[in-house]
PDB file of N, CA and C in Angstrom:
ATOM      1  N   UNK A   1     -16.174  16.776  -8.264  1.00  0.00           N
ATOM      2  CA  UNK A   1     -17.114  17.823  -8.615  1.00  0.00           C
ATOM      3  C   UNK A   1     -16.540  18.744  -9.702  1.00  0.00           C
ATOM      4  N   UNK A   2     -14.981  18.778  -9.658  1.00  0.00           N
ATOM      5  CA  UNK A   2     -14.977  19.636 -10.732  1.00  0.00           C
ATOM      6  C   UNK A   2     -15.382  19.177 -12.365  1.00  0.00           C
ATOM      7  N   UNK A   3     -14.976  17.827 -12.390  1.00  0.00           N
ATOM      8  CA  UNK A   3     -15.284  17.473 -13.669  1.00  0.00           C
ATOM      9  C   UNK A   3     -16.902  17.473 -14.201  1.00  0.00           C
ATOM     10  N   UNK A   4     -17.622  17.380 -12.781  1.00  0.00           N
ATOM     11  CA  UNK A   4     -19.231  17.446 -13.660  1.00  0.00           C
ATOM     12  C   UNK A   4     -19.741  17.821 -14.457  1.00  0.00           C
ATOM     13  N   UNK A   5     -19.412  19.351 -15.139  1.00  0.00           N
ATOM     14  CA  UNK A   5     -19.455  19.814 -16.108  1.00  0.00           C
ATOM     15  C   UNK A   5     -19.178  19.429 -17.514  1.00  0.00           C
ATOM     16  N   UNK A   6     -18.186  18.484 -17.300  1.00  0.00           N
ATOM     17  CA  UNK A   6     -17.865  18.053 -18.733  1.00  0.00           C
ATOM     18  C   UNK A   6     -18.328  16.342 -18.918  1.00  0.00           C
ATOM     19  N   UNK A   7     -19.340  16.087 -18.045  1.00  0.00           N
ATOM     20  CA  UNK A   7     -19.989  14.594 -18.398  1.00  0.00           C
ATOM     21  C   UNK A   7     -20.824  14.823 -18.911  1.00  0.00           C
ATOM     22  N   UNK A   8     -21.600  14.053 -19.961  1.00  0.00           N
ATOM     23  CA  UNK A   8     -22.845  14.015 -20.954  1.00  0.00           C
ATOM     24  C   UNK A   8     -23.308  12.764 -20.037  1.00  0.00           C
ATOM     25  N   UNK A   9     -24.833  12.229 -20.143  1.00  0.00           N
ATOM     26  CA  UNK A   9     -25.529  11.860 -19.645  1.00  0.00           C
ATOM     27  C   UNK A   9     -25.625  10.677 -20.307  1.00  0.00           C
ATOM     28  N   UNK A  10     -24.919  10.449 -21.694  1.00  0.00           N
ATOM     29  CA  UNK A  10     -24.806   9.260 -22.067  1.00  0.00           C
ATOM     30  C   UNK A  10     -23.249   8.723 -22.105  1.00  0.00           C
ATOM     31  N   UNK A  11     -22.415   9.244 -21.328  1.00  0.00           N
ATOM     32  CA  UNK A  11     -21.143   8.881 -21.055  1.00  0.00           C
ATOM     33  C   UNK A  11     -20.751   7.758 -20.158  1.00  0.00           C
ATOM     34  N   UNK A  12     -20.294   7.186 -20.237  1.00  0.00           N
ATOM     35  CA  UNK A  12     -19.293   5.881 -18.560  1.00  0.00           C
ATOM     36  C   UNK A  12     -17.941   6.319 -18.310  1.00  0.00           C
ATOM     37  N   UNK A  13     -18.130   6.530 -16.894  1.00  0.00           N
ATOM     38  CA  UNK A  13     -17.218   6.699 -16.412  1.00  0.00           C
ATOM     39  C   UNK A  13     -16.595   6.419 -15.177  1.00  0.00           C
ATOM     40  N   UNK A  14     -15.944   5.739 -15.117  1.00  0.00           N
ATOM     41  CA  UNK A  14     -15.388   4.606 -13.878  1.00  0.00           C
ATOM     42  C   UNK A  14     -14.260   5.443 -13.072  1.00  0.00           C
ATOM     43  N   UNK A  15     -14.422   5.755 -11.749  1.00  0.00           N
ATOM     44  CA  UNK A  15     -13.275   5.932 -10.751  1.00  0.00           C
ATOM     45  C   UNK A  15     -12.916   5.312 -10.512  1.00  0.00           C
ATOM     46  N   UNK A  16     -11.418   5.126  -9.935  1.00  0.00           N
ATOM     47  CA  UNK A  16     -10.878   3.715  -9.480  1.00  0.00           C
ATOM     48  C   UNK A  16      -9.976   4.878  -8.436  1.00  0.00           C
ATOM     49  N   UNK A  17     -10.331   4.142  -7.044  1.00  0.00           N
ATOM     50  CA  UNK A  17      -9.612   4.791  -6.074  1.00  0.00           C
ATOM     51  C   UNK A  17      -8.068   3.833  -5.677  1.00  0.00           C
ATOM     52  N   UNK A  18      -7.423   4.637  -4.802  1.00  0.00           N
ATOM     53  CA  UNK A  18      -6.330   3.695  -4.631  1.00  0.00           C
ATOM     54  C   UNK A  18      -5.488   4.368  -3.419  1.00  0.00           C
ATOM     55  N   UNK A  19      -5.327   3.225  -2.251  1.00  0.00           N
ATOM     56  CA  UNK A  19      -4.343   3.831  -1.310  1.00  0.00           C
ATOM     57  C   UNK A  19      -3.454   2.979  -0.662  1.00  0.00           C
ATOM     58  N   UNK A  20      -2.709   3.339  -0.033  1.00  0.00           N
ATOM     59  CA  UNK A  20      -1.797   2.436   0.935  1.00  0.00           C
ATOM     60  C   UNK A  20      -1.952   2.270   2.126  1.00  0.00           C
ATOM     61  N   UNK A  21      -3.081   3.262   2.691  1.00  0.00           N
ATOM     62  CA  UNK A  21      -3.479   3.221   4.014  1.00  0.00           C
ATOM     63  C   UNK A  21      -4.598   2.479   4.431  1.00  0.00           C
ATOM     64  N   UNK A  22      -5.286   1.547   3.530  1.00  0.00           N
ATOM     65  CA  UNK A  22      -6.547   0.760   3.780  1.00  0.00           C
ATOM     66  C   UNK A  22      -6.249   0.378   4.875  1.00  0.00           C
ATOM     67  N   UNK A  23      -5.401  -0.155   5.718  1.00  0.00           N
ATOM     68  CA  UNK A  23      -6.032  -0.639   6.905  1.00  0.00           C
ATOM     69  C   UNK A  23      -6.209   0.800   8.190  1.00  0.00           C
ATOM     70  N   UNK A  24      -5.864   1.979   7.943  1.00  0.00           N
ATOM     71  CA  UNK A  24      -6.666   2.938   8.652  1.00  0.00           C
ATOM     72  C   UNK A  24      -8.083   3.582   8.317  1.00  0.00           C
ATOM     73  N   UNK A  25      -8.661   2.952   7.123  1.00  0.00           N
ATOM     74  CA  UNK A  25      -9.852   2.991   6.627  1.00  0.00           C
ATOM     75  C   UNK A  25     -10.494   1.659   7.570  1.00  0.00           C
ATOM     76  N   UNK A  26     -11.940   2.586   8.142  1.00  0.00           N
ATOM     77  CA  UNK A  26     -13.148   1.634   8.254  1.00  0.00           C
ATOM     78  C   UNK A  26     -13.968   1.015   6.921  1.00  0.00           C
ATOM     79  N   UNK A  27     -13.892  -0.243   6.789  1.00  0.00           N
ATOM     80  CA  UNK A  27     -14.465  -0.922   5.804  1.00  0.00           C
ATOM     81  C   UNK A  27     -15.539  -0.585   5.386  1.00  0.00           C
ATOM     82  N   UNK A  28     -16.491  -0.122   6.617  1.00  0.00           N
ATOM     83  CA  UNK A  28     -17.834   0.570   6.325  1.00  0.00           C
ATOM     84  C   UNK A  28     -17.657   1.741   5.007  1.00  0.00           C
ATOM     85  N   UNK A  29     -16.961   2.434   5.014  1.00  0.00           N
ATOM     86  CA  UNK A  29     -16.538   3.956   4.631  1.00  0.00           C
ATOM     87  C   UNK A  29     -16.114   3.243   3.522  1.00  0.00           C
ATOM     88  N   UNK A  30     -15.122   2.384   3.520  1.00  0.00           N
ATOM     89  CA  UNK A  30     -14.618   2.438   1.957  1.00  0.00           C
ATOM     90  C   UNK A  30     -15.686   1.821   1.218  1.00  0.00           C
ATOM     91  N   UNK A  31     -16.085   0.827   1.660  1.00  0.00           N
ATOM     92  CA  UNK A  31     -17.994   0.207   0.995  1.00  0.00           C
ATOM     93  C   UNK A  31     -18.445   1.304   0.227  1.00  0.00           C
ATOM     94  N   UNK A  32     -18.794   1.822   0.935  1.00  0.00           N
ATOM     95  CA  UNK A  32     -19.686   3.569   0.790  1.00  0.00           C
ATOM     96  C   UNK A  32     -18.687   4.421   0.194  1.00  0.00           C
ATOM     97  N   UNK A  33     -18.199   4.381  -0.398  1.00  0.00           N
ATOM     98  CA  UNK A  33     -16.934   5.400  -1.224  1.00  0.00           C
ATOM     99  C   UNK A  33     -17.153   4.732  -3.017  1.00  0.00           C
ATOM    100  N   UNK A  34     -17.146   3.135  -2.694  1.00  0.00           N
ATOM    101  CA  UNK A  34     -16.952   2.932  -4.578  1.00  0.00           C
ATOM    102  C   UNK A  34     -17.929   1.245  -4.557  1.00  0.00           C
ATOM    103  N   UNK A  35     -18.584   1.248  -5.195  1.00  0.00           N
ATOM    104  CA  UNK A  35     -19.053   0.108  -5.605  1.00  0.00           C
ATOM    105  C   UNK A  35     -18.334  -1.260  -5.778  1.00  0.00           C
ATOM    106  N   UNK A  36     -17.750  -1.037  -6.119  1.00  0.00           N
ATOM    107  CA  UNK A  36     -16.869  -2.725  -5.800  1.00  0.00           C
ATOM    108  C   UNK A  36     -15.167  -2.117  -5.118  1.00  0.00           C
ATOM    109  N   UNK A  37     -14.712  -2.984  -4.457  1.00  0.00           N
ATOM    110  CA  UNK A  37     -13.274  -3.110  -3.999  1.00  0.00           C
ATOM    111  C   UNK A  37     -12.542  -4.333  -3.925  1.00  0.00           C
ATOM    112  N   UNK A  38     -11.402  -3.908  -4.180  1.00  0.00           N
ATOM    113  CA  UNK A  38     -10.207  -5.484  -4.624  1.00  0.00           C
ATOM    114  C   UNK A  38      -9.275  -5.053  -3.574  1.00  0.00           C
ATOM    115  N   UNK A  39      -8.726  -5.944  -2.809  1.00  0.00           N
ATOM    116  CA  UNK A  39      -7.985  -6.007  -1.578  1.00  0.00           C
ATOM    117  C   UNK A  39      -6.698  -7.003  -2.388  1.00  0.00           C
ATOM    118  N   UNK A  40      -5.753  -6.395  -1.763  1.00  0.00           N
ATOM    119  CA  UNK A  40      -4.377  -7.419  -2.237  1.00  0.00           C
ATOM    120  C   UNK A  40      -3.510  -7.525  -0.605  1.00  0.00           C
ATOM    121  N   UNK A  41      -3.417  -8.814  -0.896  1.00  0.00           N
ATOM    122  CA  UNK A  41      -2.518  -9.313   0.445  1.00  0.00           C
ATOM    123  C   UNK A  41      -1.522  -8.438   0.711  1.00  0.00           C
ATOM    124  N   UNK A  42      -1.110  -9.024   2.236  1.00  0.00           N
ATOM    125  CA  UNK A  42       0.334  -7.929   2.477  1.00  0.00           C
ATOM    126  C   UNK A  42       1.255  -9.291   1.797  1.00  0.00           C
ATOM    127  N   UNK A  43       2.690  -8.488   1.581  1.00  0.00           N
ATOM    128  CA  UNK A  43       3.888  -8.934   0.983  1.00  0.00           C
ATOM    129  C   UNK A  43       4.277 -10.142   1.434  1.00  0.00           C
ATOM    130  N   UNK A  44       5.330 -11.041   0.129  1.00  0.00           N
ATOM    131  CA  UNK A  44       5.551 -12.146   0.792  1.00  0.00           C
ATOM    132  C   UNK A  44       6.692 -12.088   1.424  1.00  0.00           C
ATOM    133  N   UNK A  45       6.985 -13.490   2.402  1.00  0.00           N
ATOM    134  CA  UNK A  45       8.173 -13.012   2.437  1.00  0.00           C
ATOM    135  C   UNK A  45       9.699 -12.510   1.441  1.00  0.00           C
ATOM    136  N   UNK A  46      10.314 -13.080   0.563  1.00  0.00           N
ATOM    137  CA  UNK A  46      11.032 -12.658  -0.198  1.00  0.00           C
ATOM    138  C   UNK A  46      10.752 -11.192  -0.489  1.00  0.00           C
ATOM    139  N   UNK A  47       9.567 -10.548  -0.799  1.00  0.00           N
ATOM    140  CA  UNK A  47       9.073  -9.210  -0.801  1.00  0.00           C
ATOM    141  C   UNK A  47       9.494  -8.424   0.431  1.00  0.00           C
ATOM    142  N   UNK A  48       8.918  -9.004   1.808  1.00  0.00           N
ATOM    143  CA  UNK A  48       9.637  -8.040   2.636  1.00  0.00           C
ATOM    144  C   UNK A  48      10.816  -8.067   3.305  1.00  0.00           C
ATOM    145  N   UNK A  49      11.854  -9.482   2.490  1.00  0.00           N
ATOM    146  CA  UNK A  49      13.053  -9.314   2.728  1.00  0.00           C
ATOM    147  C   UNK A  49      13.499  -8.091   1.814  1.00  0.00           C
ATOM    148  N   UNK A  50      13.270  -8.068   0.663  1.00  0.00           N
ATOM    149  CA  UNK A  50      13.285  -7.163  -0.266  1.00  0.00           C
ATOM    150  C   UNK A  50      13.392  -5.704   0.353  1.00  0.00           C
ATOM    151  N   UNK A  51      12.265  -4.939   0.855  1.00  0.00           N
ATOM    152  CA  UNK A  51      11.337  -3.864   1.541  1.00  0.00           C
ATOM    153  C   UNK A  51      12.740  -3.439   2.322  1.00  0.00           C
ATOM    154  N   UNK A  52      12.800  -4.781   3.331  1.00  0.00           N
ATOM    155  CA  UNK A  52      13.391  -4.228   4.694  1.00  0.00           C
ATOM    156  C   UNK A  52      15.081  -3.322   3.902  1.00  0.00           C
ATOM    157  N   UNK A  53      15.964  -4.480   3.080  1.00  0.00           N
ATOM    158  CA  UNK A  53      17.209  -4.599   2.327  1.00  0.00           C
ATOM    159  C   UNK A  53      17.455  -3.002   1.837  1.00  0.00           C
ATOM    160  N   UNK A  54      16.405  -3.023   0.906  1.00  0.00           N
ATOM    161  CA  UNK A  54      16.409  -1.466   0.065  1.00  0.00           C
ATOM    162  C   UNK A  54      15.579  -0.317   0.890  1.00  0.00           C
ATOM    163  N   UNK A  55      14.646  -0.168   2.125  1.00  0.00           N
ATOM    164  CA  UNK A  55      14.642   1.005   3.078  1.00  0.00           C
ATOM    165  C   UNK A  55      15.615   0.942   3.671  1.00  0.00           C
ATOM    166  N   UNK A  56      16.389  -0.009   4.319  1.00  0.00           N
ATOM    167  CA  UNK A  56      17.602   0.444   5.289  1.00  0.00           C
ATOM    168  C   UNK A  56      18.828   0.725   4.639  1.00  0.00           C
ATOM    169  N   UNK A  57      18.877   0.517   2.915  1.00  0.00           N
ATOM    170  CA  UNK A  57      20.511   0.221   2.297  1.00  0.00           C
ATOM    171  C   UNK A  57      19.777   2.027   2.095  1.00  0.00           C
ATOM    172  N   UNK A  58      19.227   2.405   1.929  1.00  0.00           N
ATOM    173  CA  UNK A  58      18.847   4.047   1.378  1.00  0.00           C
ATOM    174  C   UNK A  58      19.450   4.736   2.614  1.00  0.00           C
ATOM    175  N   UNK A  59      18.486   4.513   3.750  1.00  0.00           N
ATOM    176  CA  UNK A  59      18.355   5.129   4.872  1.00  0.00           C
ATOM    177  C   UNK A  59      19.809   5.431   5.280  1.00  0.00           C
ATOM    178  N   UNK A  60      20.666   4.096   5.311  1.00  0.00           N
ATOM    179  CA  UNK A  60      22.184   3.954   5.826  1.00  0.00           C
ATOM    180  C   UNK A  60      22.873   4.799   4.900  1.00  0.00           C
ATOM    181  N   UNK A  61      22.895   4.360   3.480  1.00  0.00           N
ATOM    182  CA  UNK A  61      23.494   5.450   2.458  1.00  0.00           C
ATOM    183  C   UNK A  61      24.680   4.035   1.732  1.00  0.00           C
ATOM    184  N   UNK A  62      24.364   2.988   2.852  1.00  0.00           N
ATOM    185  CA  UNK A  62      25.202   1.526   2.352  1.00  0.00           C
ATOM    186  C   UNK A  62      24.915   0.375   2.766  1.00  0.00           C
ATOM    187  N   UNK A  63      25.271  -0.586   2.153  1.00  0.00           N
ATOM    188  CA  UNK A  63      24.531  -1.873   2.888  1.00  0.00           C
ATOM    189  C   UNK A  63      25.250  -2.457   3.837  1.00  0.00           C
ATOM    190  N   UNK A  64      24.676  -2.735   4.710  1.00  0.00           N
ATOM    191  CA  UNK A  64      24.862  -2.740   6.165  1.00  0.00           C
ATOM    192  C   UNK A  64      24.837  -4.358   6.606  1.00  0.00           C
ATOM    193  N   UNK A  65      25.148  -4.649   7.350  1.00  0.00           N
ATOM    194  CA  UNK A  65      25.532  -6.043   7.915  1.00  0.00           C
ATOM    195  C   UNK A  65      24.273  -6.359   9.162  1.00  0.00           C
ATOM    196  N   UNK A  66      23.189  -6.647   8.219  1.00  0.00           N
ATOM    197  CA  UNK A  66      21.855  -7.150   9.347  1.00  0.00           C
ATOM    198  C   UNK A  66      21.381  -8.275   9.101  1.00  0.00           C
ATOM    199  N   UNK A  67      20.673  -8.759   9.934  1.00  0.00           N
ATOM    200  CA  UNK A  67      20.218  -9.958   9.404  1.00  0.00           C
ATOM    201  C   UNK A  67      18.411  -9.651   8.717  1.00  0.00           C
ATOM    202  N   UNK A  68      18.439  -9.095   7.458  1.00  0.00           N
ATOM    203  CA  UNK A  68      17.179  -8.888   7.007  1.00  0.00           C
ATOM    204  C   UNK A  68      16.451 -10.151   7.284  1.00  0.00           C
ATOM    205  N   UNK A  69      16.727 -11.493   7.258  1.00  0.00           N
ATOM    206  CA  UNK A  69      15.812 -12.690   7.794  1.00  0.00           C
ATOM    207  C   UNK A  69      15.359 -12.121   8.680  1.00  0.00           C
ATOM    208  N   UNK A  70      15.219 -11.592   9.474  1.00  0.00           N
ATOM    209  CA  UNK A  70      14.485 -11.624  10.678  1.00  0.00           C
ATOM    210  C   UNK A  70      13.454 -10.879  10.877  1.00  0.00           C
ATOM    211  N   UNK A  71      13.810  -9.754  10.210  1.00  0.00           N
ATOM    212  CA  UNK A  71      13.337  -8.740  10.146  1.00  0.00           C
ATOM    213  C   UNK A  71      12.159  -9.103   9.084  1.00  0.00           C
ATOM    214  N   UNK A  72      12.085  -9.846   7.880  1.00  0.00           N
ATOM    215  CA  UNK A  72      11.073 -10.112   7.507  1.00  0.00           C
ATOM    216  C   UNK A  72      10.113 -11.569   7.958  1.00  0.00           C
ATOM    217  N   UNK A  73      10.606 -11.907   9.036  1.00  0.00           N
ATOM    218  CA  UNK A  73       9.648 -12.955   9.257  1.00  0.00           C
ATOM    219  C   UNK A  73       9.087 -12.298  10.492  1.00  0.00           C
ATOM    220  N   UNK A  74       9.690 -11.236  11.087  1.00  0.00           N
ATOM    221  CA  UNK A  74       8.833 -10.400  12.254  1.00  0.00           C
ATOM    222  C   UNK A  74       7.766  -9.740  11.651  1.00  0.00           C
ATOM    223  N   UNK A  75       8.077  -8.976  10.314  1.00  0.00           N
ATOM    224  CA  UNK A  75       6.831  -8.219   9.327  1.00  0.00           C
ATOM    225  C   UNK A  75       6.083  -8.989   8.856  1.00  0.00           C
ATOM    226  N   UNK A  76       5.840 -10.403   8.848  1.00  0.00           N
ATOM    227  CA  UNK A  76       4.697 -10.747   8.949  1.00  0.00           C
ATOM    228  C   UNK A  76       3.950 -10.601   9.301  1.00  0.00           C
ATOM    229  N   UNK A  77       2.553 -10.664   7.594  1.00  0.00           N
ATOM    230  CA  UNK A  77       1.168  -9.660   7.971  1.00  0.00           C
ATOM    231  C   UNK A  77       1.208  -8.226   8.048  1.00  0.00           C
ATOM    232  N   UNK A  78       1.824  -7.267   8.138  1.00  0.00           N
ATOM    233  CA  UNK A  78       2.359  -5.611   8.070  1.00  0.00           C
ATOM    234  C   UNK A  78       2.384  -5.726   6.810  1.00  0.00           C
ATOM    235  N   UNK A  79       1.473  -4.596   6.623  1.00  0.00           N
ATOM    236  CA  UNK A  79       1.785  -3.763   4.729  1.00  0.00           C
ATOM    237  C   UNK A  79       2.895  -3.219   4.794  1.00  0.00           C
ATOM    238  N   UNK A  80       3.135  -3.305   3.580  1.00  0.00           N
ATOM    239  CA  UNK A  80       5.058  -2.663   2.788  1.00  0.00           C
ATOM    240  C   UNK A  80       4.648  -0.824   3.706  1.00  0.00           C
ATOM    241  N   UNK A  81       3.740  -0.382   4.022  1.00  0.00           N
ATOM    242  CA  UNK A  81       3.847   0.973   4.254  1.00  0.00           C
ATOM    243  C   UNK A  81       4.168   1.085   5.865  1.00  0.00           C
ATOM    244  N   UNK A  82       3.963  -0.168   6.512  1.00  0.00           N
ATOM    245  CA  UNK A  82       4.614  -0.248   7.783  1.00  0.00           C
ATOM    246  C   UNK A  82       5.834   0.103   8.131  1.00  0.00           C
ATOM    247  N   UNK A  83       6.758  -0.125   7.067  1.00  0.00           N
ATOM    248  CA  UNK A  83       8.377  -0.117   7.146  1.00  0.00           C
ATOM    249  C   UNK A  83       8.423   1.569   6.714  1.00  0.00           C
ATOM    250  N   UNK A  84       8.979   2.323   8.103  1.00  0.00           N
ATOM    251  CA  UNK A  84       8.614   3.535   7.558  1.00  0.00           C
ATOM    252  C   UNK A  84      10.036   4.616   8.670  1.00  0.00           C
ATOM    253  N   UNK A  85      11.083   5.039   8.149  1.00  0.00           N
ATOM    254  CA  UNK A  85      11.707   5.700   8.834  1.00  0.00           C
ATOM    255  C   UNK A  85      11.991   6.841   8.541  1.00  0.00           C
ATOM    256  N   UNK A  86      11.896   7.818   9.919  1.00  0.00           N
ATOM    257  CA  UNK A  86      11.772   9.237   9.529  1.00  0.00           C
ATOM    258  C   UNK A  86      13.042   9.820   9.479  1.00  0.00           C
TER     259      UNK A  86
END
């Protein structure tokens, strides 16, 4: 709403929304939010061997002696925003 003011009536202008939390969105709602939507898979594995490697080498402060295999074939299907420590 704030920008309304500065659209002319012969202008285009495309929103493009974007989040990491789509799966706490009802599909209904995001439908009804934007005219078309593009969905991207969750991560592969190599990706969330990746994920797991570099949140826990941060978290620790060093890299640590785990078996990230495992850990990414358990995150199968979980979005990268699953891996989340406070």
């Amino acid at each position: 709403m704030s920008h309304k003011g500065l659209i002319q009536p012969n202008q285009r202008i495309i929103y493009i929304g974007c989040t990491n939390k789509g799966v706490a969105i009802n599909d209904k709602d995001l439908n009804g939010m934007f005219d078309q939507t593009l969905y991207f898979g969750t991560p592969s594995y190599s990706d969330r061997y990746k994920i797991w490697k570099e949140t826990l080498t941060k978290i620790i402060g060093k890299e640590y002696d785990i078996d990230y295999d495992v850990l990414a074939q358990m995150s199968l299907g979980y979005p990268p925003e699953s891996v989340k420590f406070f």
